[in-house]
Protein backbone atom coordinates (compact mmCIF):
# COMPACT_ATOMS: atom_id res chain seq x y z
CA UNK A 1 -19.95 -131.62 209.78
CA UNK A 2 -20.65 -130.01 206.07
CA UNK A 3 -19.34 -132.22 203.58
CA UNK A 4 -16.04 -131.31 201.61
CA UNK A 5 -16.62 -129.53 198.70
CA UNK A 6 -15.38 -131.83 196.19
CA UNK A 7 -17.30 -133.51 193.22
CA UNK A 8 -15.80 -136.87 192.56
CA UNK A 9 -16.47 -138.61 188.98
CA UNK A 10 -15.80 -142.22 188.71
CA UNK A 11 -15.81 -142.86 184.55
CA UNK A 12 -16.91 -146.33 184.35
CA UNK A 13 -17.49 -149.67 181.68
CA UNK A 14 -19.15 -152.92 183.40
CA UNK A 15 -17.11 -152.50 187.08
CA UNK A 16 -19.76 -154.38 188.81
CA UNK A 17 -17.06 -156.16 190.80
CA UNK A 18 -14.81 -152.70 191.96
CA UNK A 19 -17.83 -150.11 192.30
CA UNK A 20 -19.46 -150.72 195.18
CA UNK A 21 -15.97 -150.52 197.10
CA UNK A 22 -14.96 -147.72 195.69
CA UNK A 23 -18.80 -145.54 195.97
CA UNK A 24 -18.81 -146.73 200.20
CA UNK A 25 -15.66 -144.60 200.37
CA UNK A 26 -17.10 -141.22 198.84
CA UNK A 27 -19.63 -140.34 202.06
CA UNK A 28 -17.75 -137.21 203.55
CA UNK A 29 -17.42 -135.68 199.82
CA UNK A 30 -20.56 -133.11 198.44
CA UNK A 31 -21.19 -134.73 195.49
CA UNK A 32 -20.47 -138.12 193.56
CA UNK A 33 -21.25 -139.00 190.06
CA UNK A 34 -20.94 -142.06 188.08
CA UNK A 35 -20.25 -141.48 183.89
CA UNK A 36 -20.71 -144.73 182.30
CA UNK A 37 -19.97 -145.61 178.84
CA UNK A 38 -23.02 -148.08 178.82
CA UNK A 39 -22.19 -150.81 180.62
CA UNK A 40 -23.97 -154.29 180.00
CA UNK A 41 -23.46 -155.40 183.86
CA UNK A 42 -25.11 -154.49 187.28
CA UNK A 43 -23.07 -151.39 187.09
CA UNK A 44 -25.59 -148.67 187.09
CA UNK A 45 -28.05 -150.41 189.49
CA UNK A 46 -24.73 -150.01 191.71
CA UNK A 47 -24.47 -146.23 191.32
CA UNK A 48 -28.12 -145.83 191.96
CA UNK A 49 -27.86 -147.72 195.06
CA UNK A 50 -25.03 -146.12 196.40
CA UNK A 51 -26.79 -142.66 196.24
CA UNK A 52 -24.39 -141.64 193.19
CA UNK A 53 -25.42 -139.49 190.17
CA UNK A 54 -25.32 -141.66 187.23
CA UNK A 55 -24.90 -140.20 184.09
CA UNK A 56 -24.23 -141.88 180.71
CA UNK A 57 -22.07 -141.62 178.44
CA UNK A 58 -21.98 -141.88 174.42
CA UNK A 59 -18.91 -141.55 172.84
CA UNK A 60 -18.73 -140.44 169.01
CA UNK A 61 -15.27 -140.99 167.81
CA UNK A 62 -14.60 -137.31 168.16
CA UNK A 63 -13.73 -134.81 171.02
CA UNK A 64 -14.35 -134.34 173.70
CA UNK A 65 -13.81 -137.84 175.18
CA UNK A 66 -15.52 -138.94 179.05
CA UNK A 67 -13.67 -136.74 180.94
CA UNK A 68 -13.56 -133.64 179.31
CA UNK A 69 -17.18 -134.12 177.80
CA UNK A 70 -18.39 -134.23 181.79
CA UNK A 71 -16.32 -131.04 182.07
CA UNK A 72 -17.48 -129.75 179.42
CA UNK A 73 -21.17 -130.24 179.71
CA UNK A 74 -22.00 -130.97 182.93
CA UNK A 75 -21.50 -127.74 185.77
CA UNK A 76 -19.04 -128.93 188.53
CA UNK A 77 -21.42 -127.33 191.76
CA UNK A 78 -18.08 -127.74 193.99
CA UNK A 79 -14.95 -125.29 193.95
CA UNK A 80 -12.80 -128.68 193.16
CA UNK A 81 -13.15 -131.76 191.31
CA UNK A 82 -11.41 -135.80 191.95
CA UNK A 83 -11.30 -137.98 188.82
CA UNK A 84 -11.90 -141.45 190.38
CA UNK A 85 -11.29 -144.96 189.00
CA UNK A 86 -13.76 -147.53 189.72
CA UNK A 87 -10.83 -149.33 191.05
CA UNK A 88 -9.02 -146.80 193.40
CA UNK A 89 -10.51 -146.32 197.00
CA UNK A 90 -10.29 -143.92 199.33
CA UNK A 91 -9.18 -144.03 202.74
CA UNK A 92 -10.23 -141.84 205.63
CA UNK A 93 -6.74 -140.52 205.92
CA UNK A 94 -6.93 -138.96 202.49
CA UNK A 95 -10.31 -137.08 202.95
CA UNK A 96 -8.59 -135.67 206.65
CA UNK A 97 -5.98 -134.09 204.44
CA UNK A 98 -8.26 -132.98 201.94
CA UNK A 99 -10.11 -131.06 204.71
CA UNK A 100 -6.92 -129.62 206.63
CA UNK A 101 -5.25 -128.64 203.00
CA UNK A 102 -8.04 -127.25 200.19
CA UNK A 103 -9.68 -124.19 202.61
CA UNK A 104 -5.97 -122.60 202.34
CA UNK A 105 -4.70 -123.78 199.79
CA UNK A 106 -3.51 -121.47 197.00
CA UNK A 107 -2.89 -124.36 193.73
CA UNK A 108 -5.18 -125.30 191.49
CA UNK A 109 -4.31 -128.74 191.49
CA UNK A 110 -2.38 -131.67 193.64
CA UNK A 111 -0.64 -135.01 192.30
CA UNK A 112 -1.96 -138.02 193.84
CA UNK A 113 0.16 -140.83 195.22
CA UNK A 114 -1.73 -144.85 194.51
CA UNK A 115 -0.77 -147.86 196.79
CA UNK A 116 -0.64 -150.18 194.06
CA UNK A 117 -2.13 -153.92 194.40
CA UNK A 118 -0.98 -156.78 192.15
CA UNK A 119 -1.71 -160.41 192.14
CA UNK A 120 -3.36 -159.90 195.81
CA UNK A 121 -0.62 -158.05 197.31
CA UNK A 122 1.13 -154.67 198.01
CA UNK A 123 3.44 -153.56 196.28
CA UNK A 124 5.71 -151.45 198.28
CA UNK A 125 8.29 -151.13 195.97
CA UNK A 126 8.93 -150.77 191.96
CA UNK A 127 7.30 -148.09 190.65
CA UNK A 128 5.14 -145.57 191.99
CA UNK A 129 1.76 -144.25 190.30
CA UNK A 130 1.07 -140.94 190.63
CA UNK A 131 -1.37 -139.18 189.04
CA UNK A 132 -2.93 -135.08 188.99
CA UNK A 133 -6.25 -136.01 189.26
CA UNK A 134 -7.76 -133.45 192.02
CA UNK A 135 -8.14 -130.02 190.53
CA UNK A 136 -9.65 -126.87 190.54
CA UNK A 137 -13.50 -126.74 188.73
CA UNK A 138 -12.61 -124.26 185.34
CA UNK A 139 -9.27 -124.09 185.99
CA UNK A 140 -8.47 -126.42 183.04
CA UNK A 141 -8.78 -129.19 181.00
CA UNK A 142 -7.56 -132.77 180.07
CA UNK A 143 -5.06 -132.25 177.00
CA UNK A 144 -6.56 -132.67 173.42
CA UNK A 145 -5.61 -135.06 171.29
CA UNK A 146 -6.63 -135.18 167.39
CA UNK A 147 -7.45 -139.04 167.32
CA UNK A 148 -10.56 -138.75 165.21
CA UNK A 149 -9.25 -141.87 163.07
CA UNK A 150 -7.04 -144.50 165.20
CA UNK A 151 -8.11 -144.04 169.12
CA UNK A 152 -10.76 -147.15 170.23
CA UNK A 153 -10.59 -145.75 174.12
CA UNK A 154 -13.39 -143.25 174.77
CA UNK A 155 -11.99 -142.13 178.13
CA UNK A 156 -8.69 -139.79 178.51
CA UNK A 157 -6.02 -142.45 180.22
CA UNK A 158 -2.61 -141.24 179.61
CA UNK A 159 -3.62 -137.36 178.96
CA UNK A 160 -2.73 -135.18 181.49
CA UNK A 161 -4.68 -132.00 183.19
CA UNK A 162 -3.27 -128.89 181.44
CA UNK A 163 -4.10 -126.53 184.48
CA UNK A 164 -3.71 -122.61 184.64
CA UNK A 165 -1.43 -122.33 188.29
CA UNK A 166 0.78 -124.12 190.38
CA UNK A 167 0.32 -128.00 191.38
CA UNK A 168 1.04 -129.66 195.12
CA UNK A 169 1.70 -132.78 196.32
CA UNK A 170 -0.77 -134.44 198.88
CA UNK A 171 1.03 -137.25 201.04
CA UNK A 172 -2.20 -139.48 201.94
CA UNK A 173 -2.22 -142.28 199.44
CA UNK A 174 -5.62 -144.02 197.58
CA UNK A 175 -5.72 -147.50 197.33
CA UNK A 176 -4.90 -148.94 193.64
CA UNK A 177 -6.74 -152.57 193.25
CA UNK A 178 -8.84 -153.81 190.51
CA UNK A 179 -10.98 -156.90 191.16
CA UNK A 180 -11.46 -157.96 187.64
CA UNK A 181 -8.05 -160.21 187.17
CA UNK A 182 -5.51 -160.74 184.97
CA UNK A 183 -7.53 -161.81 181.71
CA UNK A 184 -9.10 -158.07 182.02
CA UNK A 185 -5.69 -156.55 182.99
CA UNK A 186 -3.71 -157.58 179.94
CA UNK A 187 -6.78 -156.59 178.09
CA UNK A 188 -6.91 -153.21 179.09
CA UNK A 189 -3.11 -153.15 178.17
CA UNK A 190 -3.45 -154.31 174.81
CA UNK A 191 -5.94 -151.39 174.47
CA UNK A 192 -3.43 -149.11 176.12
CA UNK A 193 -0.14 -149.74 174.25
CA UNK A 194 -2.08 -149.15 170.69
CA UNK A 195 -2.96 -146.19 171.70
CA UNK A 196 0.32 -145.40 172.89
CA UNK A 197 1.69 -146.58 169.47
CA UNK A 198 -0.91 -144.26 167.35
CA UNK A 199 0.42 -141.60 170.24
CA UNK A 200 3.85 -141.44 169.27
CA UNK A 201 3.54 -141.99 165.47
CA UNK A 202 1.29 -138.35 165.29
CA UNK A 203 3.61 -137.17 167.64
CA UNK A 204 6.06 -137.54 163.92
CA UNK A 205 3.85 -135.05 162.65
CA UNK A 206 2.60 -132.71 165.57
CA UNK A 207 5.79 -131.62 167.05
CA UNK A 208 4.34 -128.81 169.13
CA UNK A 209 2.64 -131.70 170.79
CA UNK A 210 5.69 -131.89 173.26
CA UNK A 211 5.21 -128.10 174.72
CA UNK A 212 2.66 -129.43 176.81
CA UNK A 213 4.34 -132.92 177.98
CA UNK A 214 5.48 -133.35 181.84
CA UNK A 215 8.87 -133.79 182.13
CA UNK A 216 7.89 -137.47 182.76
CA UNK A 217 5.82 -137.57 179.85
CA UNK A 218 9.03 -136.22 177.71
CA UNK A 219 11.12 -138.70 179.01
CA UNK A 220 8.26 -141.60 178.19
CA UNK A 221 7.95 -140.43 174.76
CA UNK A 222 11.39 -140.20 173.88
CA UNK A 223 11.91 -143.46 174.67
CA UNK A 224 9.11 -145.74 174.05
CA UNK A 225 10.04 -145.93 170.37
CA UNK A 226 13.24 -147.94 171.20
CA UNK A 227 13.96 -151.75 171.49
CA UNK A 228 15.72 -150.82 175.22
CA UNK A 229 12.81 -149.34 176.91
CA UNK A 230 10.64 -152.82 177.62
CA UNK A 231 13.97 -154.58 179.08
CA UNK A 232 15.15 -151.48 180.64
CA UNK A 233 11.41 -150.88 182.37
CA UNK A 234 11.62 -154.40 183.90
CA UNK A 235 14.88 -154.54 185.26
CA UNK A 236 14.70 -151.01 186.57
CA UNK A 237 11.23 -151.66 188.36
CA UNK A 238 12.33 -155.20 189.86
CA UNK A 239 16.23 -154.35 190.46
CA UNK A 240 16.41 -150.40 190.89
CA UNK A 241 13.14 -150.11 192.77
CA UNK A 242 13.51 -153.02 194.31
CA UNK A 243 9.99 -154.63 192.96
CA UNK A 244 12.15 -157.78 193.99
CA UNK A 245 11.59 -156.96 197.36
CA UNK A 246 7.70 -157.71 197.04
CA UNK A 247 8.33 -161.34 195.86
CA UNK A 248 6.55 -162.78 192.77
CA UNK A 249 3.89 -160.26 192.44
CA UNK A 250 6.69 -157.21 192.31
CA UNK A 251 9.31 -159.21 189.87
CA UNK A 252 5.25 -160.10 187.58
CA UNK A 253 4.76 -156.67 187.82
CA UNK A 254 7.99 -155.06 186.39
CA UNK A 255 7.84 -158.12 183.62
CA UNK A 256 4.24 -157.21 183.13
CA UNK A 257 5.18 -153.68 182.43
CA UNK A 258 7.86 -154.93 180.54
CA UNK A 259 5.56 -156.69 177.85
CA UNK A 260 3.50 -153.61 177.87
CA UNK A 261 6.23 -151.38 176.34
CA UNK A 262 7.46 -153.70 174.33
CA UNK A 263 4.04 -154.00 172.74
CA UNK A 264 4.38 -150.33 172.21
CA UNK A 265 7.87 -150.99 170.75
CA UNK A 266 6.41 -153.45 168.20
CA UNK A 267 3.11 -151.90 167.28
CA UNK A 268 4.93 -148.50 166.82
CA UNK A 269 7.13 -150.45 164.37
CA UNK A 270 4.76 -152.17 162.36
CA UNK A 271 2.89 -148.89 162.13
CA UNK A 272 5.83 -147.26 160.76
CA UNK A 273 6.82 -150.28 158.67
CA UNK A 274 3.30 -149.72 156.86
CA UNK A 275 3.33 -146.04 156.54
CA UNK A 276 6.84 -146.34 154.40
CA UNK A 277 5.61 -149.07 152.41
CA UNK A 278 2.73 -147.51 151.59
CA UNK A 279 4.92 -144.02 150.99
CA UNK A 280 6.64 -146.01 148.45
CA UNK A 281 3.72 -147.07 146.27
């Protein structure tokens, strides 16, 4: 049997301890290429030996960022493209309904549903992640940010495809489970919620910004700049969703997620806190 016509990139930074799970799943897909961001680990010896494409990646400060700049710069030799953390994996279920849905299907894109694994377990409740991360090759981009001065993260992580047609919904689910712990988990965080702070300061100044937000997005945005939305997160994740039913790891998630907003809450502050003092100099 041909394999499905799908390129799958897998943007990568020292995941010597996710990749090689993640690159035994890819078999039944055409093509499968690795864009690392110079990793000082075993991580491209992995890529090599798994038969991936490995490309690397240099990032100046500037647009485009990983994603895009593959995109961008690289041809996509499939009719549809998978954006693939080095810490998601693919089941055999999902690849079946990739083969019964793409040869008929008439979107250009599909949201993604993630079985989410935390402290060793999973998580059937809180939550969900979801994500639009299989699309159509040329039918769009990742949104553009201007973050020539503040952003440190030279991968898009909370920009969205901005696709030209209609979006599905496939019902197979990838596995969501990074290997690397909690030391590397809060760090990635800390990362996360500046760049959520810069986010929503310029968003002050860029109003337009919101035409292209998800209804989800909206809703994040409007809220992440109050004191409420950290509290709110956790209780809604462990109570409303029922994270509570998932035992310590599901109420350590929804307080982990807590902290992470109110992060945002605080560095959003203190970013506006120096912007007026230094207005009234």
């Amino acid at each position: 049997m041909p394999p499905l016509p799908v390129t799958v990139i897998v943007p990568v930074k020292n995941e010597e301890k996710n990749l090689p799970r993640c690159l035994c799943r890819l078999g039944r897909l055409a093509r499968v290429v690795v864009v690392d961001s110079g990793s000082t680990d075993r991580t491209p010896d992995i890529a090599k030996e798994h038969g991936a494409e490995y490309v690397l990646f240099q990032w100046n400060g500037k647009f485009p960022k990983k994603r895009n700049w593959f995109l961008l710069n690289h041809p996509v030799t499939t009719p549809w493209v998978l954006f693939l953390d080095a810490d998601e994996y693919i089941p055999e279920s999902f690849i079946d309904e990739l083969e019964r849905t793409l040869p008929a299907t008439t979107h250009v894109g599909f949201w993604i549903h993630y079985e989410n694994h935390f402290m060793g377990r999973l998580l059937r409740h809180g939550s969900p992640m979801v994500k639009l991360a299989l699309f159509r090759a040329g039918k769009g981009l990742y949104e553009r940010i201007d973050e020539d001065s503040w952003s440190k993260l030279d991968m898009e992580v909370h920009e969205h495809p901005v696709l030209e047609g209609s979006i599905g919904m496939l019902t197979a689910t990838i596995e969501h489970n990074d290997y690397k712990g909690m030391h590397a988990y809060i760090a990635r965080h800390n990362d996360y919620s500046s760049w959520e702070a810069a986010r929503r300061i310029r968003l002050d100044s860029t109003p337009g910004a919101w035409n292209h937000f998800t209804p989800i997005q909206r809703s994040k945005y409007q809220g992440i700049d109050k004191w409420w939305t950290a509290p709110g997160y956790a209780l809604y994740s462990i109570f409303w969703k029922r994270g509570l039913l998932d035992g310590i790891p599901g109420v350590c998630f929804g307080i982990m997620k807590g902290i992470y907003f109110f992060q945002i809450w605080l560095k959003i502050r203190e970013l506006r806190l120096a912007r007026s003092s230094t207005a009234s100099r």
